[in-house]
Protein backbone atom coordinates (compact mmCIF):
# COMPACT_ATOMS: atom_id res chain seq x y z
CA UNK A 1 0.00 0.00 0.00
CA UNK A 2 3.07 2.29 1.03
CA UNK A 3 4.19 2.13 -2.65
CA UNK A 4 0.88 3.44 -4.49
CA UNK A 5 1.13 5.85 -2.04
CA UNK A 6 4.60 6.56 -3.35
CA UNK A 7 3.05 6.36 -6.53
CA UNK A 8 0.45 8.55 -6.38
CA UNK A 9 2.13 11.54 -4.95
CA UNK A 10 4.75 11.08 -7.57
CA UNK A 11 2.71 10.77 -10.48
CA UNK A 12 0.81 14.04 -8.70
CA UNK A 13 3.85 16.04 -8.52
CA UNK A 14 4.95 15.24 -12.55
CA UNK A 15 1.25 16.50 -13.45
CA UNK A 16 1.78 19.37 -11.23
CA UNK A 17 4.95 20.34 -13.02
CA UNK A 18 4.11 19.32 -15.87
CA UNK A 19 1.04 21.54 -16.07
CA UNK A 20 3.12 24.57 -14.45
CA UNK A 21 5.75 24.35 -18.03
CA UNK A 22 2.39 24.07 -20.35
CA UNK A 23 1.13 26.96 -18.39
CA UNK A 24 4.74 29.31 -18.23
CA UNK A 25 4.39 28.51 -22.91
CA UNK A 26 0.22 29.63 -22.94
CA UNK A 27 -0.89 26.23 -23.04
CA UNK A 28 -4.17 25.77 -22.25
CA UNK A 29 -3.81 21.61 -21.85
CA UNK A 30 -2.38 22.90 -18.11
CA UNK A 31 -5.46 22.84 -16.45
CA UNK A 32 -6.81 19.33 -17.06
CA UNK A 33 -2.93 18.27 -15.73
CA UNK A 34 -3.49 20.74 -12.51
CA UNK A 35 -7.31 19.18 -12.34
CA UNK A 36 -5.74 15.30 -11.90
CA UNK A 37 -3.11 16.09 -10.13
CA UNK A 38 -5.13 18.22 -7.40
CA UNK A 39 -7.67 15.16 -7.54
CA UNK A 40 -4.77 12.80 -6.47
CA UNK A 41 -3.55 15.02 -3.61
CA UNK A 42 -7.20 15.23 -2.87
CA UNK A 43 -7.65 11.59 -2.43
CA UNK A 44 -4.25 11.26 -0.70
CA UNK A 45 -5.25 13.76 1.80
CA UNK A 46 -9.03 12.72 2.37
CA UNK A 47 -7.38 9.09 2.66
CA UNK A 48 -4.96 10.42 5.04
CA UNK A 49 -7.50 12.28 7.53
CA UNK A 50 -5.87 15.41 6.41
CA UNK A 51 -9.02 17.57 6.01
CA UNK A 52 -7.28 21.13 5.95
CA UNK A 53 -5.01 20.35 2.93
CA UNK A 54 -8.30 18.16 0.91
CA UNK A 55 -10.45 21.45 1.76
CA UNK A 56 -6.90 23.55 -0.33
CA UNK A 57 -7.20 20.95 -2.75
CA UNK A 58 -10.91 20.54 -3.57
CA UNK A 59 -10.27 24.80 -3.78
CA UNK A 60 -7.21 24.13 -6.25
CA UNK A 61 -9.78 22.03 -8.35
CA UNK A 62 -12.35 25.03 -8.62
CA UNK A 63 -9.86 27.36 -9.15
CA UNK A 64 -8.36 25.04 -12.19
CA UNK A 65 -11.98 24.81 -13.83
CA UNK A 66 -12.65 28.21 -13.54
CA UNK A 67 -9.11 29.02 -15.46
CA UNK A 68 -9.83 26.76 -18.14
CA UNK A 69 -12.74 28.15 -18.77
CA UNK A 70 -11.91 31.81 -18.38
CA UNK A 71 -8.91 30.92 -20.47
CA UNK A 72 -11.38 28.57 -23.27
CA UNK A 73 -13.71 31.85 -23.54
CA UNK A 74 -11.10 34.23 -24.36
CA UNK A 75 -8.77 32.52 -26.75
């Protein structure tokens, strides 16, 4: 179990950075990276009984649908 764990925050963090290069070149594709990796930290935190950083993440989620669509309507 220790090593999905492992794997999940890892595979969180490439999204994360991933979507933060896409984002730094105008990319719109950042946001659906930012929206699975916030869902993974979600789950890793809810899992975890970690309710104050789920509540940041389910806000990080919003916040990354809002974008993309702010950013969909005006390009």
């Amino acid at each position: 179990m220790k090593s999905m764990i492992d794997l999940g925050q890892m595979a969180a963090t490439v999204l994360s950075v991933a979507g933060v290069l896409l984002n730094n070149n105008q990319n719109r594709w950042c946001f659906p990276l930012w929206l699975l990796s916030n869902a993974i930290c979600f789950a890793y935190h809810w899992r975890a009984r970690l309710f104050g950083l789920a509540v940041r993440d389910v806000i990080f989620l919003v916040l990354a649908v809002a974008g993309w669509i702010q950013w969909s309507y005006y390009a």
